[in-house]
C-alpha atoms as a PDB file:
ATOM      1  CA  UNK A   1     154.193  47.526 132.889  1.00  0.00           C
ATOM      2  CA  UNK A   2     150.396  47.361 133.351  1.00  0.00           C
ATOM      3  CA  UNK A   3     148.465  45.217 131.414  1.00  0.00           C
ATOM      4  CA  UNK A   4     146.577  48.116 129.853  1.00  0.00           C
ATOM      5  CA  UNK A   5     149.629  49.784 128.509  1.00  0.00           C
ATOM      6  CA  UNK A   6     151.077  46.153 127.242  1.00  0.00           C
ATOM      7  CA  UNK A   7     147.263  45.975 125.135  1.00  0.00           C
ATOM      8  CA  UNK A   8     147.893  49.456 123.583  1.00  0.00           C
ATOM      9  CA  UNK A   9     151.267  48.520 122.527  1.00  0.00           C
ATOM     10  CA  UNK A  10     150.409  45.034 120.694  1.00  0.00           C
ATOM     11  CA  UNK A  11     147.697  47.201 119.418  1.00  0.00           C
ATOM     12  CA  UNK A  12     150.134  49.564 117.617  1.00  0.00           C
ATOM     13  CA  UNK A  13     152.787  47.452 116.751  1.00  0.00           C
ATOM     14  CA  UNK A  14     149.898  45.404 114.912  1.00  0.00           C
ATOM     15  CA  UNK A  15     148.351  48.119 112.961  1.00  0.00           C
ATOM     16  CA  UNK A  16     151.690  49.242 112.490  1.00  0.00           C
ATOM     17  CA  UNK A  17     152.245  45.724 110.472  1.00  0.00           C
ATOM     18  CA  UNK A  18     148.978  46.158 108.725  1.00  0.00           C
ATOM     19  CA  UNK A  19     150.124  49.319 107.575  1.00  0.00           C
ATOM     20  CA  UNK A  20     153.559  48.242 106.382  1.00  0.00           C
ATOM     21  CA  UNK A  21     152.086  45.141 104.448  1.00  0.00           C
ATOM     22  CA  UNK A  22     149.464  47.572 102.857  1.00  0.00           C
ATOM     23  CA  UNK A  23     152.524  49.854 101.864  1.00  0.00           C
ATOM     24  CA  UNK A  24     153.642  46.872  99.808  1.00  0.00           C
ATOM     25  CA  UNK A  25     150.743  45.618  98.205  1.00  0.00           C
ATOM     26  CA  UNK A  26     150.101  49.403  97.102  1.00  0.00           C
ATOM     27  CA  UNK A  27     153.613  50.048  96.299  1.00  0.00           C
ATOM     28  CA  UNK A  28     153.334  46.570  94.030  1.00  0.00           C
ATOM     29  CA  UNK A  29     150.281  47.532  92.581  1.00  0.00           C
ATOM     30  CA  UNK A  30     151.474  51.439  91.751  1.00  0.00           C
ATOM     31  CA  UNK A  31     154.864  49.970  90.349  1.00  0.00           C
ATOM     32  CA  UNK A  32     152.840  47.736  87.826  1.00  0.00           C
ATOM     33  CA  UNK A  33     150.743  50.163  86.687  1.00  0.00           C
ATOM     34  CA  UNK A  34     153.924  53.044  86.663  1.00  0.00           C
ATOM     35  CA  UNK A  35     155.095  49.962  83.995  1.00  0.00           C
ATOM     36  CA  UNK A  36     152.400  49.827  82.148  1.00  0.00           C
ATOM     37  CA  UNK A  37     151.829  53.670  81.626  1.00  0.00           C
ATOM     38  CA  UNK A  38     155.561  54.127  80.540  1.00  0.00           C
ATOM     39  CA  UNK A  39     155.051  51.430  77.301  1.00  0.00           C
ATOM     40  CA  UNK A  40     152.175  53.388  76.798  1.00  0.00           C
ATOM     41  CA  UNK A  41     153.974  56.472  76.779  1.00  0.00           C
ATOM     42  CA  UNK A  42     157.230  54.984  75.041  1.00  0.00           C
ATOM     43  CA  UNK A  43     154.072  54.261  72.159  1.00  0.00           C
ATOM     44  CA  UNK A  44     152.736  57.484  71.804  1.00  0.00           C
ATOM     45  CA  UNK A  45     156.317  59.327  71.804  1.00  0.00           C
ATOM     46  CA  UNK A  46     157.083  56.711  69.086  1.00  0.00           C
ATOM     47  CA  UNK A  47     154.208  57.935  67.253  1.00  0.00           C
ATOM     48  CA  UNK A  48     155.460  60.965  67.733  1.00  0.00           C
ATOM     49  CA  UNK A  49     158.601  60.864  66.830  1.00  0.00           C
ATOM     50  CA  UNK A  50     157.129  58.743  63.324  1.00  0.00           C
ATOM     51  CA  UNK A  51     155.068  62.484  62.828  1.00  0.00           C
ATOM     52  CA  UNK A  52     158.381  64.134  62.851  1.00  0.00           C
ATOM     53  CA  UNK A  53     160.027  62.034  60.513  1.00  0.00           C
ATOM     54  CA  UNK A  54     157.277  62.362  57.655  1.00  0.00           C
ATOM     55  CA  UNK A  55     155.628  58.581  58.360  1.00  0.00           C
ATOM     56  CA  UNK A  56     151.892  59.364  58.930  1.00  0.00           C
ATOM     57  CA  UNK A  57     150.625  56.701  58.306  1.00  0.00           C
ATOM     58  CA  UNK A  58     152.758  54.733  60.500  1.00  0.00           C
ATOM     59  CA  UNK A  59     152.188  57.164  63.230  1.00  0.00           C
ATOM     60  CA  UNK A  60     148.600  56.910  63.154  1.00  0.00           C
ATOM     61  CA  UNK A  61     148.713  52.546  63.434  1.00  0.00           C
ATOM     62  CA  UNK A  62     151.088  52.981  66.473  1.00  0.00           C
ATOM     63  CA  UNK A  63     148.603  55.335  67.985  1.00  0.00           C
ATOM     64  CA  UNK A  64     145.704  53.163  67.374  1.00  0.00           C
ATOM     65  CA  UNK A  65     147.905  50.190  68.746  1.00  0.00           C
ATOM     66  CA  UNK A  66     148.745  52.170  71.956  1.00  0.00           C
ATOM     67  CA  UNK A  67     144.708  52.897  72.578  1.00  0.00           C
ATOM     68  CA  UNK A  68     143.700  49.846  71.481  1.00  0.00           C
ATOM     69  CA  UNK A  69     146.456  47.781  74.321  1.00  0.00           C
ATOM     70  CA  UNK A  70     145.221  51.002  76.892  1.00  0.00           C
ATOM     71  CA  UNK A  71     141.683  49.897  76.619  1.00  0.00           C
ATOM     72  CA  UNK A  72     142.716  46.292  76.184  1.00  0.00           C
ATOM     73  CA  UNK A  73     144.375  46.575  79.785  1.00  0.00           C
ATOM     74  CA  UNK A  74     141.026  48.736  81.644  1.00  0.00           C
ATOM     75  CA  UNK A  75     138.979  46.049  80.327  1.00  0.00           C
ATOM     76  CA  UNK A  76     141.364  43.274  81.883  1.00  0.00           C
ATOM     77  CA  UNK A  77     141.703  44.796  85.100  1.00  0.00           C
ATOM     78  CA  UNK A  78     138.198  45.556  85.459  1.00  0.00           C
ATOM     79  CA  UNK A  79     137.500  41.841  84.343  1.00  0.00           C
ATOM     80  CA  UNK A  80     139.657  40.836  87.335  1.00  0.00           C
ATOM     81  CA  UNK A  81     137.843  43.286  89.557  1.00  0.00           C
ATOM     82  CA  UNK A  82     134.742  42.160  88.864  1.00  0.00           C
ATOM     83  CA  UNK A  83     135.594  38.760  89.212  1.00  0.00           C
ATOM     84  CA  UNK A  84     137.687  38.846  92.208  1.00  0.00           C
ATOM     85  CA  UNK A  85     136.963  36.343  94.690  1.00  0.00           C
ATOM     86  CA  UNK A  86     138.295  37.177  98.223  1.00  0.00           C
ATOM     87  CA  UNK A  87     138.527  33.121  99.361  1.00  0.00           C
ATOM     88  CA  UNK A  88     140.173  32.095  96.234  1.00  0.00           C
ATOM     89  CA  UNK A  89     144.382  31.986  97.148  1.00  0.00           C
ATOM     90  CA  UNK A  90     145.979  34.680  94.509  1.00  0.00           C
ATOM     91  CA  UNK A  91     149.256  33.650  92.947  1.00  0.00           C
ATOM     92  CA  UNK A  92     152.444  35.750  93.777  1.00  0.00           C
ATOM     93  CA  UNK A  93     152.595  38.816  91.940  1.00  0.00           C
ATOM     94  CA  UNK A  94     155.439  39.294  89.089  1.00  0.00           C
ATOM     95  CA  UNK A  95     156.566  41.871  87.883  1.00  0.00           C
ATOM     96  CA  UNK A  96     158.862  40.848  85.584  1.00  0.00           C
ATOM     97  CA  UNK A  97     156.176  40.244  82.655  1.00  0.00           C
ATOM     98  CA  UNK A  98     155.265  44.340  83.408  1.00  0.00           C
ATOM     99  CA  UNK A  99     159.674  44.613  83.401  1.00  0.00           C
ATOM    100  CA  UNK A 100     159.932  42.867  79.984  1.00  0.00           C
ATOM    101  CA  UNK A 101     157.432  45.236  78.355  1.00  0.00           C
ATOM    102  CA  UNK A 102     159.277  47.824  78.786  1.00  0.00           C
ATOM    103  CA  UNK A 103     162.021  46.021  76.827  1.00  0.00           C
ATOM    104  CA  UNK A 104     160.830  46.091  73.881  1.00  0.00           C
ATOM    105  CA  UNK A 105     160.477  50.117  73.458  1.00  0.00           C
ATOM    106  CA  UNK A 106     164.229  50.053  74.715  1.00  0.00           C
ATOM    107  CA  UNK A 107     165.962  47.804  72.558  1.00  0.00           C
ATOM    108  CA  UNK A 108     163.971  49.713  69.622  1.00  0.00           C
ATOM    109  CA  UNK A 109     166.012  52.913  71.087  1.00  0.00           C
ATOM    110  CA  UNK A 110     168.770  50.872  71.439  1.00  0.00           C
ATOM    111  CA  UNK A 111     169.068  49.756  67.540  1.00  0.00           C
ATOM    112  CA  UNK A 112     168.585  53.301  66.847  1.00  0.00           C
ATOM    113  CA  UNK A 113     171.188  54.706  69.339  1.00  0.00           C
ATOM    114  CA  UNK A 114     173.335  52.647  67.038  1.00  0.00           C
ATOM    115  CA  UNK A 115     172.445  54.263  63.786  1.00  0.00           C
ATOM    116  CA  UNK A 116     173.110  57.714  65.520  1.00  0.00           C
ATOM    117  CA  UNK A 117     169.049  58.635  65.247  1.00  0.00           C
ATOM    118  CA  UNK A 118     168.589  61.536  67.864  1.00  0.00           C
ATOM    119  CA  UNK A 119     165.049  61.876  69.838  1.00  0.00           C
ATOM    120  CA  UNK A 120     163.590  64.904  70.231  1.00  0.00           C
ATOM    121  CA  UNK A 121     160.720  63.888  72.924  1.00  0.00           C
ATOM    122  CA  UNK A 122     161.479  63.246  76.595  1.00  0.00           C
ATOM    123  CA  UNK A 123     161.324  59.585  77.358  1.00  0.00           C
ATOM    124  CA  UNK A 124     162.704  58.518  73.899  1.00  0.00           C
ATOM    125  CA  UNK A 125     165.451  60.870  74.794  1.00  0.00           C
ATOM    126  CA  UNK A 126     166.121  59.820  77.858  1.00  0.00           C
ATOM    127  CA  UNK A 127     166.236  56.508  77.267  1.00  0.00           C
ATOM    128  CA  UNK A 128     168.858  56.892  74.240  1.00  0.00           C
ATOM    129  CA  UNK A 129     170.948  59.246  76.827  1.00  0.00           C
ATOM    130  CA  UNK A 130     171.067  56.322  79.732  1.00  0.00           C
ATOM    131  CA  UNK A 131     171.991  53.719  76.717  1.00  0.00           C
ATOM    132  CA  UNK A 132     174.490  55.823  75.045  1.00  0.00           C
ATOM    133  CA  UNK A 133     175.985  56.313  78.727  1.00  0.00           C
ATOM    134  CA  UNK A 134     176.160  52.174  79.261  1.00  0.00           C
ATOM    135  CA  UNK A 135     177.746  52.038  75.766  1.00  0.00           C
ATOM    136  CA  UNK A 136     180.217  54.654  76.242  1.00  0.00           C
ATOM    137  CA  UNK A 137     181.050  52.217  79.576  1.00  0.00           C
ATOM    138  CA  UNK A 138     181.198  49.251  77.991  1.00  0.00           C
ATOM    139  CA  UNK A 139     183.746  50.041  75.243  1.00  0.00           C
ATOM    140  CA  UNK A 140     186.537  50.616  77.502  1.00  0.00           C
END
């Protein structure tokens, strides 16, 4: 093979690496934030569901807790935007903390999966139809 043709392939194959290993830091970064949106979502549809059932006043706290941790998280990522410092070694990513947030909306569905409550809005509902599935599987 000539040596010009042996270039352009070491070439590709190393922007094709590049690529691939920006595919995973964006893919990290868009699975975090996908986290991060859906507790903010299971909060709102919370509130929601609160309006439906009468409790006002609850409703409105939850929604004021659910902007307040919004605005709480834009300020914390542009913190450590602005303060990014590109020699300083970054740890490892986790996403388990973004994971575990998630948790808490879902064993809140849970308990009320077991006191037969029904969920009229779409995540809340889904979420009670996947854990009324696993329960149904794990009584026999």
């Amino acid at each position: 093979m000539p040596q010009s043709c042996t270039n352009v392939c070491r070439r590709v194959s190393y922007g094709l690496q590049c690529a691939g290993e920006s595919f995973r830091a964006i893919g990290s970064i868009l699975f975090r934030l996908a986290l991060v949106l859906i507790f903010v979502w299971y909060l709102c549809e919370f509130a929601l569901a609160l309006t439906a059932a009468g409790h006002q006043k609850w409703a409105y706290a939850l929604h004021g807790v659910s902007v307040f941790l919004a605005l709480t998280f834009i300020v914390l990522v542009s913190m450590g935007i602005w303060n990014f410092d590109p020699n300083a070694k970054p740890a490892p990513p986790s996403i388990m903390s973004y994971i575990l947030l998630n948790f808490v909306p879902m064993a809140v569905v849970a308990i009320a999966a077991r006191a037969e409550h029904e969920f009229s809005t779409p995540l809340l509902k889904f979420t009670y139809g996947i854990l009324n599935r696993i329960g149904r599987k794990s009584r026999y």
